[in-house]
C-alpha atoms as a PDB file:
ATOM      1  CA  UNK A   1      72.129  18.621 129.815  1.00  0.00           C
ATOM      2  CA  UNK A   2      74.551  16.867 132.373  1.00  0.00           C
ATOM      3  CA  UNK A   3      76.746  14.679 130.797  1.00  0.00           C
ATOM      4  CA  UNK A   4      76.324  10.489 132.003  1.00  0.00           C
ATOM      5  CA  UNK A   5      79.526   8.996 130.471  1.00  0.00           C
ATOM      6  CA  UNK A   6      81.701  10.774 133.398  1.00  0.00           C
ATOM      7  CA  UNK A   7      84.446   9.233 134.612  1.00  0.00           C
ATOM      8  CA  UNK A   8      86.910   9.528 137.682  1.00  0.00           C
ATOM      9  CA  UNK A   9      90.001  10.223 135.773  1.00  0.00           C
ATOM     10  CA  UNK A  10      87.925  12.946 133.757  1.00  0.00           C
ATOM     11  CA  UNK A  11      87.637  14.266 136.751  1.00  0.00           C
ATOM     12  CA  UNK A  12      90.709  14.298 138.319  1.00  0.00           C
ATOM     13  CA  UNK A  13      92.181  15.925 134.979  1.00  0.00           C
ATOM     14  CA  UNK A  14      89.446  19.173 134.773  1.00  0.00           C
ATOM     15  CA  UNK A  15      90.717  19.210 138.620  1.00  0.00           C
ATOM     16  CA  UNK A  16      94.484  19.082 138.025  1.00  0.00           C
ATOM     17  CA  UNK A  17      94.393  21.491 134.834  1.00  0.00           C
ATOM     18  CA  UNK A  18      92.184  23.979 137.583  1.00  0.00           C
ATOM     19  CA  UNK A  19      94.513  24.038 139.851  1.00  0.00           C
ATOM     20  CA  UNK A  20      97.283  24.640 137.924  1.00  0.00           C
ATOM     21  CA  UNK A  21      96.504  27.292 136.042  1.00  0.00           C
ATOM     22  CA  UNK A  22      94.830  29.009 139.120  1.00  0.00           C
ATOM     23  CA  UNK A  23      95.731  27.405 141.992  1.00  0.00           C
ATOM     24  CA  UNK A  24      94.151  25.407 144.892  1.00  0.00           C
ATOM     25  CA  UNK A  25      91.576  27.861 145.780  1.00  0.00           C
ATOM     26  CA  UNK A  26      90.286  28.210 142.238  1.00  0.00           C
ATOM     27  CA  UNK A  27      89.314  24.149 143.051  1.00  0.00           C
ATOM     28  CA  UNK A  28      85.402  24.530 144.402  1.00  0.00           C
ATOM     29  CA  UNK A  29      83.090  21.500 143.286  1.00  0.00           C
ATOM     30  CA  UNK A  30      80.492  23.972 141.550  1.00  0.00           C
ATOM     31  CA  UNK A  31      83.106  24.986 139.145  1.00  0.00           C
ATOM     32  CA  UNK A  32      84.739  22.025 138.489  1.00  0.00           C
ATOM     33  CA  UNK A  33      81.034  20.829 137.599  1.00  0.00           C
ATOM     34  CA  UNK A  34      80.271  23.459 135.391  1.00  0.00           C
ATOM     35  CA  UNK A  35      83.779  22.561 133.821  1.00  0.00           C
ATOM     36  CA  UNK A  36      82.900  19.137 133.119  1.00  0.00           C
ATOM     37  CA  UNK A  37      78.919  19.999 132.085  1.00  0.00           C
ATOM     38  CA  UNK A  38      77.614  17.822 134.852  1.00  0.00           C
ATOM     39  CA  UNK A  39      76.326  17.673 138.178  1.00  0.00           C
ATOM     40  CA  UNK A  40      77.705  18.615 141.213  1.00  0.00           C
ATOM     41  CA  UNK A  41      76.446  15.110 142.954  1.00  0.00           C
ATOM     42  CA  UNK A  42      78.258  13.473 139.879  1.00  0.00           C
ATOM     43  CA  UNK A  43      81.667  15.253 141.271  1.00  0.00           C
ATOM     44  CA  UNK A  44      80.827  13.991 144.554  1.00  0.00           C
ATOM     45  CA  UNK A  45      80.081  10.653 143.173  1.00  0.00           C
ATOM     46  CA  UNK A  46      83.227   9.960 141.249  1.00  0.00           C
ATOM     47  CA  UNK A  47      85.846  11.924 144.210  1.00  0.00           C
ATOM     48  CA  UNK A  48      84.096  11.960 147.466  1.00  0.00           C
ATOM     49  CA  UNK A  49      84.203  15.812 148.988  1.00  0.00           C
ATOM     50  CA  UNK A  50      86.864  18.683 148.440  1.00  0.00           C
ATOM     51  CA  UNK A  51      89.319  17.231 150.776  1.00  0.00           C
ATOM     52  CA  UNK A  52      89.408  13.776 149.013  1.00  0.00           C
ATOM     53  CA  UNK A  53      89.945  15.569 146.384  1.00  0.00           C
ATOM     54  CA  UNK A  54      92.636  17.232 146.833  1.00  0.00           C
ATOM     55  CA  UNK A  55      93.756  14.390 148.450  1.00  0.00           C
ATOM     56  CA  UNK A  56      93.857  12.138 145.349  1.00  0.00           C
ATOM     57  CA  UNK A  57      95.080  14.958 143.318  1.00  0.00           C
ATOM     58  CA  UNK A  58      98.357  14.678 145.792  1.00  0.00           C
ATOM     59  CA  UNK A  59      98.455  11.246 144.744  1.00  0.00           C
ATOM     60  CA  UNK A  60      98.031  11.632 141.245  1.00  0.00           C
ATOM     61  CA  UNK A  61     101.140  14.485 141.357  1.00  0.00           C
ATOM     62  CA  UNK A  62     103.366  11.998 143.386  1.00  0.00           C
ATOM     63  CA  UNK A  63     102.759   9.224 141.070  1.00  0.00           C
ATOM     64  CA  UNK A  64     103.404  11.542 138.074  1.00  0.00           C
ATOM     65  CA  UNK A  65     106.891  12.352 139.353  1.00  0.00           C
ATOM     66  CA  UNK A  66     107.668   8.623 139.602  1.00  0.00           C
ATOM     67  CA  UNK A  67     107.592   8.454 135.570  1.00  0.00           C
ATOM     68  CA  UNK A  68     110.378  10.404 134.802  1.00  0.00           C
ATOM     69  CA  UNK A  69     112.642   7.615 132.426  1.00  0.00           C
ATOM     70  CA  UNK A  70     116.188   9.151 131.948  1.00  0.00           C
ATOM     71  CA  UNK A  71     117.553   8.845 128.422  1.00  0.00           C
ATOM     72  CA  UNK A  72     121.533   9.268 127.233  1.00  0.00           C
ATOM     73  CA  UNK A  73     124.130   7.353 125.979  1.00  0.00           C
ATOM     74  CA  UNK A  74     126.446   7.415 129.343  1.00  0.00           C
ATOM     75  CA  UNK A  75     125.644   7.558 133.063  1.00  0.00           C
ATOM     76  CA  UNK A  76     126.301  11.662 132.342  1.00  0.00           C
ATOM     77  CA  UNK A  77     123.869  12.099 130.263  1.00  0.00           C
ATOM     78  CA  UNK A  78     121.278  10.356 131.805  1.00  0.00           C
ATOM     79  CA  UNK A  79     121.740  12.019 135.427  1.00  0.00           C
ATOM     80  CA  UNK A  80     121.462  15.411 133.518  1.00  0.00           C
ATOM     81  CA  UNK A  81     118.281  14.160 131.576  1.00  0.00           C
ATOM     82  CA  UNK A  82     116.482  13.347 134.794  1.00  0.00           C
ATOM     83  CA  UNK A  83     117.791  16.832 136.137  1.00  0.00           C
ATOM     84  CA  UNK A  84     116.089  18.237 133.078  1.00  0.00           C
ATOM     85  CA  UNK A  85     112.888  16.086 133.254  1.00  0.00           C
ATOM     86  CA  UNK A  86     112.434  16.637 137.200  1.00  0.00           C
ATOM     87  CA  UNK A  87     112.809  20.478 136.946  1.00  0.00           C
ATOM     88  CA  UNK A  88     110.204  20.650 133.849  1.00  0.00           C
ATOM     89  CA  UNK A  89     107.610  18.872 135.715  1.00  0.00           C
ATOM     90  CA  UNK A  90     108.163  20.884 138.823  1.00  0.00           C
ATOM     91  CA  UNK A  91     107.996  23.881 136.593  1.00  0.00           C
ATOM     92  CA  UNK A  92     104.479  22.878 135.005  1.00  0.00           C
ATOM     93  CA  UNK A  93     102.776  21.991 138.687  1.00  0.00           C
ATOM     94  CA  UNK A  94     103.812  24.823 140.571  1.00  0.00           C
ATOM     95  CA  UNK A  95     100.605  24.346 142.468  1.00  0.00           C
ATOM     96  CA  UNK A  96     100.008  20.712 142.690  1.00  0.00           C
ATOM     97  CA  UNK A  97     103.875  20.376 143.963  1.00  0.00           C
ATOM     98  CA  UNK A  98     103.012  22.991 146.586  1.00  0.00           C
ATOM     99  CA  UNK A  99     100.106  21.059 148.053  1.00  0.00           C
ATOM    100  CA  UNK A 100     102.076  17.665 147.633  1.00  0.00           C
ATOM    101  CA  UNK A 101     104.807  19.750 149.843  1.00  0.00           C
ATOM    102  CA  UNK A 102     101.695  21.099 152.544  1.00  0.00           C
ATOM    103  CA  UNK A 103     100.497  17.224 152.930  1.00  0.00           C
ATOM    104  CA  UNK A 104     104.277  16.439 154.086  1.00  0.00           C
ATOM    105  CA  UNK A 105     104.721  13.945 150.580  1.00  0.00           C
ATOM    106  CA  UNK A 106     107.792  16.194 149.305  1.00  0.00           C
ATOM    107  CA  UNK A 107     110.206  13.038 149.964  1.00  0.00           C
ATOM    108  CA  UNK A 108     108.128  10.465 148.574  1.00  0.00           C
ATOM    109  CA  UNK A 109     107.682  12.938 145.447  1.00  0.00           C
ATOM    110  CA  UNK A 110     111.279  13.081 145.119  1.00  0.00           C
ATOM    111  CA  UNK A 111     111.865   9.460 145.399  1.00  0.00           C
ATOM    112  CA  UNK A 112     111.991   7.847 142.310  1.00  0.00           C
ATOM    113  CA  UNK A 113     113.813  10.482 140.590  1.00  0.00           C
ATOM    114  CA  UNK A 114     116.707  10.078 143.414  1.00  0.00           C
ATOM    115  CA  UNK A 115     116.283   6.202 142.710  1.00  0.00           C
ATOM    116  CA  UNK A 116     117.180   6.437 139.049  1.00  0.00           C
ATOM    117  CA  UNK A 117     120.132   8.784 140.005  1.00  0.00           C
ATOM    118  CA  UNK A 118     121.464   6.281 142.227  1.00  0.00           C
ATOM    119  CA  UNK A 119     120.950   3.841 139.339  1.00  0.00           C
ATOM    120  CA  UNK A 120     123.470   6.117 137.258  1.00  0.00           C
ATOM    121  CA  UNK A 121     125.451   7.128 140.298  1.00  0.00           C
ATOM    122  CA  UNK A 122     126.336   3.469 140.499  1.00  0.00           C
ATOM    123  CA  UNK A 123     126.627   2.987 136.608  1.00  0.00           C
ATOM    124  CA  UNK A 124     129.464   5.486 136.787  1.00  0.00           C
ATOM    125  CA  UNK A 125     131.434   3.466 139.170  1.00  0.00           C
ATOM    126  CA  UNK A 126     130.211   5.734 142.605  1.00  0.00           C
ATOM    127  CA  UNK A 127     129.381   4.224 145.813  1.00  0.00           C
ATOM    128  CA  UNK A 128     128.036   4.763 148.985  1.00  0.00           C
ATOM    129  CA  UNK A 129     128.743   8.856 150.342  1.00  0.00           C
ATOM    130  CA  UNK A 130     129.807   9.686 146.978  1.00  0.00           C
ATOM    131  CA  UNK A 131     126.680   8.545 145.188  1.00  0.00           C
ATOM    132  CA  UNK A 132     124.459  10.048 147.803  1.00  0.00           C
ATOM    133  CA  UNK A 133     126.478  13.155 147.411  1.00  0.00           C
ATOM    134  CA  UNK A 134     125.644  13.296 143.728  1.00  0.00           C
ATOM    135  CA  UNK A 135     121.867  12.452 144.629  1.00  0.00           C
ATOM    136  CA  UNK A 136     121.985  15.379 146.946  1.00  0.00           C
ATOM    137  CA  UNK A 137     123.691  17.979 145.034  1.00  0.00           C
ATOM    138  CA  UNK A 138     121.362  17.326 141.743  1.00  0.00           C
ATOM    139  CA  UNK A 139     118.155  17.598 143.350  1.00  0.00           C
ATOM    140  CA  UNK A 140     118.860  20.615 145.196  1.00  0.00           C
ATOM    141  CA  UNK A 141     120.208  22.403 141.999  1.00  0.00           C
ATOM    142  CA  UNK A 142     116.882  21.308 140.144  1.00  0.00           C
ATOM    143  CA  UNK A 143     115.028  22.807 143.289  1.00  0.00           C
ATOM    144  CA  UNK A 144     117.110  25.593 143.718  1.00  0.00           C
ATOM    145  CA  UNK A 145     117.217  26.408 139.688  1.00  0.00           C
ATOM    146  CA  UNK A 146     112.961  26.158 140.020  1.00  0.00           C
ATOM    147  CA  UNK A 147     112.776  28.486 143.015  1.00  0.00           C
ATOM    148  CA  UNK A 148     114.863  31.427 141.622  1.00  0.00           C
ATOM    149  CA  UNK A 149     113.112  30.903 138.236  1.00  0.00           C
ATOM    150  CA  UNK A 150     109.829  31.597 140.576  1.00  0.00           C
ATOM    151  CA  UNK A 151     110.817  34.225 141.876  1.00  0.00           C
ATOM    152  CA  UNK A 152     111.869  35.752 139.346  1.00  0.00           C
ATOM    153  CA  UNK A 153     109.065  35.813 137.316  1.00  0.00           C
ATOM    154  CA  UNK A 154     106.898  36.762 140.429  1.00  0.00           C
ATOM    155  CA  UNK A 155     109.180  39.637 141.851  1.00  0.00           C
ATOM    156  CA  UNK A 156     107.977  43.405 141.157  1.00  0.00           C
ATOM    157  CA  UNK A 157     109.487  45.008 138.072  1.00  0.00           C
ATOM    158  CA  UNK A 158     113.285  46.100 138.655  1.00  0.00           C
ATOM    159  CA  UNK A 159     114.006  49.823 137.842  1.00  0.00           C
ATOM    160  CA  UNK A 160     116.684  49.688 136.226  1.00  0.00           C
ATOM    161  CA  UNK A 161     116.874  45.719 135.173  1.00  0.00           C
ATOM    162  CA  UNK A 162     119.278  43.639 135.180  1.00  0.00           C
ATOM    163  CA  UNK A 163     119.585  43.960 131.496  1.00  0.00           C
ATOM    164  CA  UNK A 164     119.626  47.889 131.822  1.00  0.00           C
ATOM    165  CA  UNK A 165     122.195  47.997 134.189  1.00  0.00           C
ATOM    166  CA  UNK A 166     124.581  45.511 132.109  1.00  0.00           C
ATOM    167  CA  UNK A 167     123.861  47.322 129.087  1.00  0.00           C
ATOM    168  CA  UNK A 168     125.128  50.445 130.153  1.00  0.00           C
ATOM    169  CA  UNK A 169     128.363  48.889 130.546  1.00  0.00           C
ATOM    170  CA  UNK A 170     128.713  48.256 127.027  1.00  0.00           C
ATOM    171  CA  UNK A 171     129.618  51.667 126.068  1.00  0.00           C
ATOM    172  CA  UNK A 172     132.779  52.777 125.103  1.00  0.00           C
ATOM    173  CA  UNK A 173     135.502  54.774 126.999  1.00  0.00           C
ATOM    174  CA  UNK A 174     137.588  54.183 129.824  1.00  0.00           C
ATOM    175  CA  UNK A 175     135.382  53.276 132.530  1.00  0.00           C
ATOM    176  CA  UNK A 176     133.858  50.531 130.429  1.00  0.00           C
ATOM    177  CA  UNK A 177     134.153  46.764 131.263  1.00  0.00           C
ATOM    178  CA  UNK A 178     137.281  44.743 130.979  1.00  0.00           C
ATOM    179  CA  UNK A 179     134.867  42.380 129.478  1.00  0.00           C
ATOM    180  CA  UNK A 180     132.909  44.216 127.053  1.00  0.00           C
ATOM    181  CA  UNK A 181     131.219  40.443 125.314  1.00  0.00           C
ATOM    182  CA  UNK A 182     130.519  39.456 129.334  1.00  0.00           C
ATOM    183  CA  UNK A 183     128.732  42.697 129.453  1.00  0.00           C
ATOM    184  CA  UNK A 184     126.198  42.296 126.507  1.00  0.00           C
ATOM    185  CA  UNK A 185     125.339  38.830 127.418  1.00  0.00           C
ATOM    186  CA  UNK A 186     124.696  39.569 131.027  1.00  0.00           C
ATOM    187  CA  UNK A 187     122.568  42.467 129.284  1.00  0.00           C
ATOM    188  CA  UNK A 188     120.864  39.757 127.415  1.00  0.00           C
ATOM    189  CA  UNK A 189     117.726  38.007 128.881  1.00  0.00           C
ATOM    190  CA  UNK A 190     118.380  34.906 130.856  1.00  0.00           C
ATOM    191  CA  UNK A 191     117.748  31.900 128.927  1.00  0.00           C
ATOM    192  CA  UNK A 192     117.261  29.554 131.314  1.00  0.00           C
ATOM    193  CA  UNK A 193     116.187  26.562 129.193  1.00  0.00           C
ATOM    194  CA  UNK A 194     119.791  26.884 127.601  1.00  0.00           C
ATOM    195  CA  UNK A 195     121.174  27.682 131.488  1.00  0.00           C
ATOM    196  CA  UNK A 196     119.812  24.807 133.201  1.00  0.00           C
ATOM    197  CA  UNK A 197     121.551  21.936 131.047  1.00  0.00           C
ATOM    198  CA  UNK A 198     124.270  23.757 131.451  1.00  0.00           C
ATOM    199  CA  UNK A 199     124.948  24.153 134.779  1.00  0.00           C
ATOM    200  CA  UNK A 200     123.612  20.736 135.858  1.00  0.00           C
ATOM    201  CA  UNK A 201     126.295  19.509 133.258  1.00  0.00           C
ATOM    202  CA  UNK A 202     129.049  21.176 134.922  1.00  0.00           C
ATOM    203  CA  UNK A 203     127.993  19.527 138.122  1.00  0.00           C
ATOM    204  CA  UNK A 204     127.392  16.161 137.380  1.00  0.00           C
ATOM    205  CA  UNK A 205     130.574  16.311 135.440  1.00  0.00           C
ATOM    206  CA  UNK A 206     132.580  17.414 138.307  1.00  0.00           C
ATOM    207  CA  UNK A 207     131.248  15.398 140.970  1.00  0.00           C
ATOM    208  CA  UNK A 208     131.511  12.150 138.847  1.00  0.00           C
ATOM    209  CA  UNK A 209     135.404  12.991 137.929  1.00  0.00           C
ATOM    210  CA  UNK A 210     136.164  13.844 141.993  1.00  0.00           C
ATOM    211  CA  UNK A 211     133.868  10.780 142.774  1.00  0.00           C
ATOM    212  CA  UNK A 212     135.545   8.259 141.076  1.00  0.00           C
ATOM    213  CA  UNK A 213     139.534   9.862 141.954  1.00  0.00           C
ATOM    214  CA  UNK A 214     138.556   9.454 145.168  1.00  0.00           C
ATOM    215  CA  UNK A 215     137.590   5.491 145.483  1.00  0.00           C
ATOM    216  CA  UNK A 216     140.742   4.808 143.126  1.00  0.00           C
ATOM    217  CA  UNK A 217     143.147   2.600 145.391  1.00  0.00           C
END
C-alpha cells in the first residue's frame, strides 16, 4: 500500500542518501518510489521531474555546506576546525559535490566556509592580501587533501605498495635507511584522519605567524 503521509523533505533525503551511496545515475523516479513505498506520481508531486530534482538536491548540498560552525578557543583553532568540518562533508557527498560542481555552484558551495575563515583571518589580526591568502591556501589544502584521498582509494591495487616497498627498508645491514623509525611509519598505512589536522595545523600556523610579521610597522 502507498504510503499518504509523504513529504518533500522525505523525499529529498531517500534522494540524497541514493545518490550518495551510488551516484547520480542510480537516481531514477521508479526507484526512489519503491524506496519510499509510494507512488511514482507522489515523487512527481512533491519534486516536479528528474531534473528538478536534481536540481533541488544541488540546493539542498549548497545550503548544507553553509552550516559548518567552527569551534576552538583561538582564531587557530577555529580556522583548522572549519578545515576539518569542510573536508568531512566533502568526503561524505562525493557525489552530490560533483553535481553541485557540473551545475557551475562550486563557488557559492565554498562560500560560507571562506566567510567564517575570513571571520578568523581577521580575529588573528590579518588583513586584506594576507587574509585572502590564508582563505586561499586552506581551501585548496582541504580540496587537494579530498582529491588524493579519492584517488587513492579508487586507483588499481599497487604491486608492490607503498607499505611493501617501505617495509623492505626496515631490514638490517648496510644498505638500510639512515632513518630506520621514518621507514616503518612510511610502511605503516596512512592515517589520514590523524594527517589532515596535522598538516592544516602546520599551515594555518605558518601563514598566521608570516601574516601578522608582515603588517607589523
Amino acid at each position: 500500500m502507498a504510503r499518504s503521509a509523504l513529504t518533500r523533505d522525505e523525499v529529498l533525503d531517500a534522494a540524497a542518501a541514493l545518490v550518495r551511496e551510488h551516484g547520480p545515475a542510480a537516481l531514477t523516479m521508479r526507484r526512489l518510489a519503491a524506496e519510499l513505498g509510494t507512488a511514482v506520481t507522489s515523487i512527481y508531486w512533491h519534486v516536479g521531474n528528474r531534473e528538478s530534482l536534481l536540481d533541488a538536491l544541488v540546493e539542498r548540498t549548497v545550503a548544507d555546506l553553509g552550516t559548518l560552525r567552527p569551534h576552538g578557543a583561538d582564531p587557530a583553532e577555529r580556522i583548522v576546525s572549519v578545515a576539518v568540518l569542510l573536508r568531512r562533508a566533502l568526503r561524505e557527498r562525493p557525489h552530490l559535490v560533483a553535481m553541485v560542481h557540473e551545475r557551475g555552484l562550486t563557488e557559492r558551495m565554498f562560500l560560507p566556509a571562506q566567510r567564517a575563515l575570513v571571520h578568523e583571518a581577521h580575529a588573528a589580526g590579518l588583513r586584506g592580501a594576507r587574509a585572502a591568502e590564508l582563505v586561499r591556501a586552506v581551501q585548496f589544502q582541504v580540496v587537494g587533501h579530498v582529491l588524493v584521498e579519492r584517488n587513492r582509494e579508487r586507483s588499481p591495487a599497487q604491486s608492490p605498495a607503498e607499505t611493501e616497498l617501505w617495509a623492505a627498508q626496515t631490514t638490517a645491514g648496510t644498505d638500510g635507511p639512515e632513518d630506520p623509525a621514518l621507514a616503518r611509519a612510511l610502511a605503516a598505512p596512512v592515517d589520514t584522519e590523524q594527517l589532515f589536522p596535522v598538516a592544516v595545523r602546520a599551515l594555518v600556523t605558518g601563514l598566521l605567524r608570516n601574516g601578522t610579521e608582515r603588517i607589523r610597522p
